[in-house]
N, C-alpha and C. Protein backbone atom coordinates (compact mmCIF):
# COMPACT_ATOMS: atom_id res chain seq x y z
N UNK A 1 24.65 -48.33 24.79
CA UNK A 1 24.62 -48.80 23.41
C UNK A 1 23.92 -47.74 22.56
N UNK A 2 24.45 -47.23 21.60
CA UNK A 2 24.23 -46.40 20.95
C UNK A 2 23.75 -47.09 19.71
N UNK A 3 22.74 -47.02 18.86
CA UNK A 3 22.70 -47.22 17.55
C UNK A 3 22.31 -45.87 16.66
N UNK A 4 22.83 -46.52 15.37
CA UNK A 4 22.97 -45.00 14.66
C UNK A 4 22.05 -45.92 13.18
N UNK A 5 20.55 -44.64 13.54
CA UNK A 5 20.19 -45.23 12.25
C UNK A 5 20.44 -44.19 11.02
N UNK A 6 20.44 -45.07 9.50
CA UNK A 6 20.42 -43.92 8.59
C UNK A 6 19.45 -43.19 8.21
N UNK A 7 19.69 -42.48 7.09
CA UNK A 7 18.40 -41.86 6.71
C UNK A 7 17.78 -42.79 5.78
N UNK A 8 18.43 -43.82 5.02
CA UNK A 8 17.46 -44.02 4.19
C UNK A 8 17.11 -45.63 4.92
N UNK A 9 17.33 -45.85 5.95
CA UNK A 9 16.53 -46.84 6.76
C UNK A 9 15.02 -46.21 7.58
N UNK A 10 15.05 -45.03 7.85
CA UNK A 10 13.96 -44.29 8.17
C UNK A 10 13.15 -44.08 6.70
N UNK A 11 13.84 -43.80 5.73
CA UNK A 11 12.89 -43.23 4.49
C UNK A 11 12.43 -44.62 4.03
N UNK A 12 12.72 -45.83 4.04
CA UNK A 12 12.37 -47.26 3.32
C UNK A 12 11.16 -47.60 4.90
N UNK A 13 11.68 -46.64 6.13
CA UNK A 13 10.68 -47.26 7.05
C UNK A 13 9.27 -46.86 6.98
N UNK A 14 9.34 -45.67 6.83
CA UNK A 14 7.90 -44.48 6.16
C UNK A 14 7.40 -44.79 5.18
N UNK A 15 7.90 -44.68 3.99
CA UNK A 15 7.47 -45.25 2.95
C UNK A 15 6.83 -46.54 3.01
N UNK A 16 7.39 -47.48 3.52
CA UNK A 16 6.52 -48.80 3.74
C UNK A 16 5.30 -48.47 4.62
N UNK A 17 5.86 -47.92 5.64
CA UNK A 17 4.39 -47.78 6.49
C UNK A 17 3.54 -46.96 5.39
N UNK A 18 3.47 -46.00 4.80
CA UNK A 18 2.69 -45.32 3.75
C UNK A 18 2.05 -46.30 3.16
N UNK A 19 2.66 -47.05 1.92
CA UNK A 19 2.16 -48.37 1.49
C UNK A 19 1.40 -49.22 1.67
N UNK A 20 1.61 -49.57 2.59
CA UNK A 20 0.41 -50.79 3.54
C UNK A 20 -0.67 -50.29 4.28
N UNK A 21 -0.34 -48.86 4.50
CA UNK A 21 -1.83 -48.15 4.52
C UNK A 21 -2.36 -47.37 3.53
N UNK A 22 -2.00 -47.85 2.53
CA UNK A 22 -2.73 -47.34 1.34
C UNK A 22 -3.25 -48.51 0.63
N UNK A 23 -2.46 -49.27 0.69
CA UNK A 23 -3.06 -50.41 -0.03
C UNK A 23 -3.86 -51.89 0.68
N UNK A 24 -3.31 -52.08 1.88
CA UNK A 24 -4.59 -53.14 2.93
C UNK A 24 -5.42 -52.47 3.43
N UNK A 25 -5.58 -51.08 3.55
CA UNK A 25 -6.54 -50.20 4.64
C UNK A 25 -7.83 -50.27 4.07
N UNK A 26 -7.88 -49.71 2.42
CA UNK A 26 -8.97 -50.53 1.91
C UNK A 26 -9.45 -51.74 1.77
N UNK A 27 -8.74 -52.52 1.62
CA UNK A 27 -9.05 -54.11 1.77
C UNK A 27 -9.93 -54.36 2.79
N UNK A 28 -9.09 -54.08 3.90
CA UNK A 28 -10.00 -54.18 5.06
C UNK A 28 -11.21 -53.70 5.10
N UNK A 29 -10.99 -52.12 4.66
CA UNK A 29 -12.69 -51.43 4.77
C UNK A 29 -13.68 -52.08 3.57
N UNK A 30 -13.21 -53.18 2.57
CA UNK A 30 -13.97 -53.55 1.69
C UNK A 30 -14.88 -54.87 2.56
N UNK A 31 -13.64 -55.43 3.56
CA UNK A 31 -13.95 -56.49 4.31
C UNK A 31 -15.41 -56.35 5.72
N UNK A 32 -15.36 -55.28 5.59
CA UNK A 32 -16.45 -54.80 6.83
C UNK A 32 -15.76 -54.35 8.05
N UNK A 33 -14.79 -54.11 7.98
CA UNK A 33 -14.27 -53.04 8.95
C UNK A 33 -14.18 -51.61 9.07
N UNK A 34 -14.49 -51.25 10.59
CA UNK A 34 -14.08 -49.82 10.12
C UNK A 34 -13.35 -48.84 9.37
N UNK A 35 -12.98 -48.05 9.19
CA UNK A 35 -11.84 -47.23 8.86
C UNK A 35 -11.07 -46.80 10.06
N UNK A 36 -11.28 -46.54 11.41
CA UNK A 36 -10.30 -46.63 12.43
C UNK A 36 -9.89 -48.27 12.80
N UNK A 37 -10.66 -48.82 13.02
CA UNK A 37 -10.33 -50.72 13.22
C UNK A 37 -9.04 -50.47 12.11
N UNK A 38 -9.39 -50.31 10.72
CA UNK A 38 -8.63 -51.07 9.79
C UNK A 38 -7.41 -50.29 10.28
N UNK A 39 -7.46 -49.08 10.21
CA UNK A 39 -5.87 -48.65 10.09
C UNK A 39 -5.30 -48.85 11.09
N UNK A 40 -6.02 -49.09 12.53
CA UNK A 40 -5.16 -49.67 13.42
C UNK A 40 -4.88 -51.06 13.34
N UNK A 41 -5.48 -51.70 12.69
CA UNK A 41 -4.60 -53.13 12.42
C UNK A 41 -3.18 -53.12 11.76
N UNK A 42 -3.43 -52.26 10.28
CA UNK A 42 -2.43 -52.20 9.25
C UNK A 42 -1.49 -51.65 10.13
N UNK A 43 -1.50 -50.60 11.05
CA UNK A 43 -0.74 -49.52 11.17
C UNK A 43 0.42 -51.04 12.49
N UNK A 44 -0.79 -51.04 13.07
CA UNK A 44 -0.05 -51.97 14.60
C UNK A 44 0.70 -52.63 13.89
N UNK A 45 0.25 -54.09 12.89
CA UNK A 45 1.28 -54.70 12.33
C UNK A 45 2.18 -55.06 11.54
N UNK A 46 2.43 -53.74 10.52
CA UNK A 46 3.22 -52.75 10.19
C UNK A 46 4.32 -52.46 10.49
N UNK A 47 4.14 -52.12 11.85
CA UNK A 47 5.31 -51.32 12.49
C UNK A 47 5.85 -52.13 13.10
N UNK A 48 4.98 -53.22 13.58
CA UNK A 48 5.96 -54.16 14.60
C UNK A 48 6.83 -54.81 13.49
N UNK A 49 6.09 -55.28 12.17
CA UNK A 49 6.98 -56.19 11.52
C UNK A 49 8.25 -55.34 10.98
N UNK A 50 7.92 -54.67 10.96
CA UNK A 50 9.25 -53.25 10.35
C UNK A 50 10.55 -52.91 11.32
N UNK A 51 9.41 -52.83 12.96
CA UNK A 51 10.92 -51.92 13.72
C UNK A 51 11.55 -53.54 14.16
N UNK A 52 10.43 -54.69 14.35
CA UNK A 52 11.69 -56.12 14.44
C UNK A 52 12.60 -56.15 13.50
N UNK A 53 11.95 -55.80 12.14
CA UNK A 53 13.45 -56.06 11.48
C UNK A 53 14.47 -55.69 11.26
N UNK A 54 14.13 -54.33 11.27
CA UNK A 54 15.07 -53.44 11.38
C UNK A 54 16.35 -53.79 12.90
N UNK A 55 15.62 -54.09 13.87
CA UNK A 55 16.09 -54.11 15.20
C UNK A 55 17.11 -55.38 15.18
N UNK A 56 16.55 -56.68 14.14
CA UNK A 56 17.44 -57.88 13.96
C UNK A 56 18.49 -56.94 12.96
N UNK A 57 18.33 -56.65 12.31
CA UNK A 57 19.11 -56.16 11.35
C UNK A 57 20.45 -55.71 11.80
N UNK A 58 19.80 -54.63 12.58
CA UNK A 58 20.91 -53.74 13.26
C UNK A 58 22.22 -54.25 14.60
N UNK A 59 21.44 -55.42 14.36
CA UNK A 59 21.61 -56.16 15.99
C UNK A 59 22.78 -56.85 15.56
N UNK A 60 24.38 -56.80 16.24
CA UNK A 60 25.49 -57.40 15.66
C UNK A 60 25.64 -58.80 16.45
N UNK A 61 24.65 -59.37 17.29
CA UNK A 61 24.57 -60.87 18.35
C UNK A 61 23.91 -61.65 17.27
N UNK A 62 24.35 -62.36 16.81
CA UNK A 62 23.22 -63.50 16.31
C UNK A 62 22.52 -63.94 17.33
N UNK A 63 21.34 -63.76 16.79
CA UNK A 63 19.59 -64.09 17.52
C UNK A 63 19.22 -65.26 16.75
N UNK A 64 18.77 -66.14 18.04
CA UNK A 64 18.19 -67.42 17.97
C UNK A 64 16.60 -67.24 17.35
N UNK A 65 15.91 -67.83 16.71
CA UNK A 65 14.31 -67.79 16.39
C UNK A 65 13.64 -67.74 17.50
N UNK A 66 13.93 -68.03 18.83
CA UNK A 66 13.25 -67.47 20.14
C UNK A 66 13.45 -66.61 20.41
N UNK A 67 14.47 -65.79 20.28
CA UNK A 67 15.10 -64.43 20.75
C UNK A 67 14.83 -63.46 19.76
N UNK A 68 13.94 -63.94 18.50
CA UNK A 68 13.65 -62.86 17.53
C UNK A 68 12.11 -63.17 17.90
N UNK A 69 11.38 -64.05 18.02
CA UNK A 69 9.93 -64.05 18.42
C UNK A 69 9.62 -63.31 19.25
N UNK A 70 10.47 -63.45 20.67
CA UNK A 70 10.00 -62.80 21.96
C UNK A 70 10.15 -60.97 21.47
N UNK A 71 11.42 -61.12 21.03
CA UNK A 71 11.29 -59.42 20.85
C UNK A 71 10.55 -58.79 19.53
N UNK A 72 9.87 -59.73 18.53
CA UNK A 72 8.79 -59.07 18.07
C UNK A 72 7.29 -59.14 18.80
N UNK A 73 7.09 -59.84 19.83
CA UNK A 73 5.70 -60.02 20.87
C UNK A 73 6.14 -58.62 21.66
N UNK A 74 7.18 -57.94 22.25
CA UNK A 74 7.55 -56.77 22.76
C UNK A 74 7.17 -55.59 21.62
N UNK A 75 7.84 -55.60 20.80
CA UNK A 75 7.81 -54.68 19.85
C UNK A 75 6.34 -54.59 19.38
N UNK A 76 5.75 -55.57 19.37
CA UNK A 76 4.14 -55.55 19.11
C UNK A 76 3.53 -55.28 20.10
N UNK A 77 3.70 -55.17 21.00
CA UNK A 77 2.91 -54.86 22.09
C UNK A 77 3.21 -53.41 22.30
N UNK A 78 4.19 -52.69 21.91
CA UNK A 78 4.53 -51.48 22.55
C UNK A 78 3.81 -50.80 21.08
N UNK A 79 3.91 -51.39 19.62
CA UNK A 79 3.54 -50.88 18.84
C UNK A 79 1.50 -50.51 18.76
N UNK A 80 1.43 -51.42 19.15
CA UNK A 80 -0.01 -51.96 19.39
C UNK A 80 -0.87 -50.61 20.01
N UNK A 81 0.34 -50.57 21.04
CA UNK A 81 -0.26 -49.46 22.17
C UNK A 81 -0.14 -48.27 21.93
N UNK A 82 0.78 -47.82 21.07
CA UNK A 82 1.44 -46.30 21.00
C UNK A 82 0.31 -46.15 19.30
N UNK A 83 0.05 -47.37 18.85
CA UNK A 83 -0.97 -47.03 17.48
C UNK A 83 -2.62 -46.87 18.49
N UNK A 84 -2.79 -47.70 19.09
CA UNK A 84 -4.06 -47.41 19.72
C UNK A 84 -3.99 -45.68 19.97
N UNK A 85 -3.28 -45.39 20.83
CA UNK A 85 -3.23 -43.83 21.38
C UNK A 85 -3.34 -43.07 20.08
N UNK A 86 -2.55 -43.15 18.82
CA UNK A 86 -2.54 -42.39 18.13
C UNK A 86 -3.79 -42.28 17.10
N UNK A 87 -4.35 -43.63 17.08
CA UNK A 87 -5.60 -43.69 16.35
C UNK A 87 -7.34 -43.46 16.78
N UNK A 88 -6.87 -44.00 18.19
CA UNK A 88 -8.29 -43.62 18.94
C UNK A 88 -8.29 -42.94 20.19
C-alpha cells in the first residue's frame, strides 16, 4: 500500500505543528512547567492529533470510532516516543 502524500498536506502539517508550539508552549511555561516538559507535551500531542488525522483522512475503509481511537493510542505512543528522543 502505497500512499501518496501532497505537499500542501505536509505544509498545513508543519505549519500547525509551528503554531501550537508557539502559542501553548508558553502557556504552559506560564503554568509552571518547564520549557523542555512543555514542548514535549505540545509537540507529543500535536503530532499524534495531526498524523491520526491525516491517516483517517487518507484512509479509503470507513473506520469505526474504535478503529480510529486504537490507532490514535498507536500513533501517540510512537509519537510520544520519537518526541521524547528528540527533545531530551
Amino acid at each position: 500500500m502505497f500512499v501518496r502524500f501532497r505537499y500542501k498536506t505536509v505544509f498545513l502539517f508543519l505549519l500547525t505543528m509551528v503554531l501550537c508550539n508557539v502559542i501553548f508552549t508558553p502557556l504552559l511555561q506560564y503554568a509552571g512547567l518547564t520549557a523542555q516538559y512543555s514542548l514535549f507535551v505540545i509537540t507529543s500531542l500535536t503530532a499524534a492529533l495531526l498524523t491520526t488525522f491525516i491517516s483517517v483522512r487518507l484512509s479509503t475503509a470507513a473506520l469505526s470510532k474504535t478503529a480510529v481511537c486504537i490507532r490514535f493510542v498507536l500513533v501517540g505512543a510512537g509519537c510520544t516516543a520519537v518526541t521524547y528522543l528528540a527533545v531530551f
